[in-house]
C-alpha atoms as a PDB file:
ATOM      1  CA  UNK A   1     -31.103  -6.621  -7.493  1.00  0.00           C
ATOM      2  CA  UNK A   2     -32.055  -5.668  -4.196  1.00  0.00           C
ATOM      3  CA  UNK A   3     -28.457  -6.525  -2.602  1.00  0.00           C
ATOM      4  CA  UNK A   4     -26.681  -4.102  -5.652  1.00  0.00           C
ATOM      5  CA  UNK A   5     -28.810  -1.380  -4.581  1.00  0.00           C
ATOM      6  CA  UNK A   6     -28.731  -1.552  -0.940  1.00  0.00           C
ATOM      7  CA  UNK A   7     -24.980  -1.559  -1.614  1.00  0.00           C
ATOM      8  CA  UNK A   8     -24.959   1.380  -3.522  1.00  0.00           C
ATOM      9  CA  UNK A   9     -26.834   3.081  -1.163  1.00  0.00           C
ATOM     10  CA  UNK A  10     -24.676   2.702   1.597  1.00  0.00           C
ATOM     11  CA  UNK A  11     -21.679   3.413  -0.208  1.00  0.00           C
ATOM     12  CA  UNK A  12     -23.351   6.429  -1.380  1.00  0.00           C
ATOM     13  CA  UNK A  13     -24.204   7.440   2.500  1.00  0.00           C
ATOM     14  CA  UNK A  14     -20.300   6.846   3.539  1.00  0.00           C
ATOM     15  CA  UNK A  15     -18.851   8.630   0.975  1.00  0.00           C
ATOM     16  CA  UNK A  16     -21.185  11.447   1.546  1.00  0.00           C
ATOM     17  CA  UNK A  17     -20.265  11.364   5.191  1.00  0.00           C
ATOM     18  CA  UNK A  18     -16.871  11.242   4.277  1.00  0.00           C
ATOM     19  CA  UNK A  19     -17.129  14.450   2.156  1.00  0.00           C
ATOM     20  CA  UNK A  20     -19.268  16.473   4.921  1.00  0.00           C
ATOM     21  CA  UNK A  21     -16.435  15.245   7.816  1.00  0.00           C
ATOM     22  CA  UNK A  22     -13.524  16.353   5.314  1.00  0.00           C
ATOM     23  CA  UNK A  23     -15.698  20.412   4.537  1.00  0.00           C
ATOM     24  CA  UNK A  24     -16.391  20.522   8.073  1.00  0.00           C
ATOM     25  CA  UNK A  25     -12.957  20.242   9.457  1.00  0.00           C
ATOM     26  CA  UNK A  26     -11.536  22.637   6.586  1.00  0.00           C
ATOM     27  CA  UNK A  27     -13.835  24.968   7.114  1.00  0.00           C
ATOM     28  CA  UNK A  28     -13.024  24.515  10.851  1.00  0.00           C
ATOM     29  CA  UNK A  29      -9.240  24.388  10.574  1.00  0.00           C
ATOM     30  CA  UNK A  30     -10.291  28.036   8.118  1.00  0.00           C
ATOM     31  CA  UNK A  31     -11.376  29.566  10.751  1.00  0.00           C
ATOM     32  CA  UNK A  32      -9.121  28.827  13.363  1.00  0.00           C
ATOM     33  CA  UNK A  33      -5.850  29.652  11.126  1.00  0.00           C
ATOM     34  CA  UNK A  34      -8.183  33.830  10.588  1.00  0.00           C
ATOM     35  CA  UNK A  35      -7.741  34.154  14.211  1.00  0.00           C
END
């Protein structure tokens, strides 16, 4: 029980980090390309 959760939780917390790396560098690479 405990083992399926904690690995839910981290796989939660990478893809999450994944997800914020991949907007930030769009949003980045935006921003750049306007000027």
């Amino acid at each position: 029980m405990t083992s399926c959760v904690t690995q839910q939780l981290r796989f939660f917390a990478t893809t999450s980090i994944c997800h914020t790396l991949t907007i930030t560098v769009a949003f980045y690479h935006a921003l750049t390309t306007k000027n």
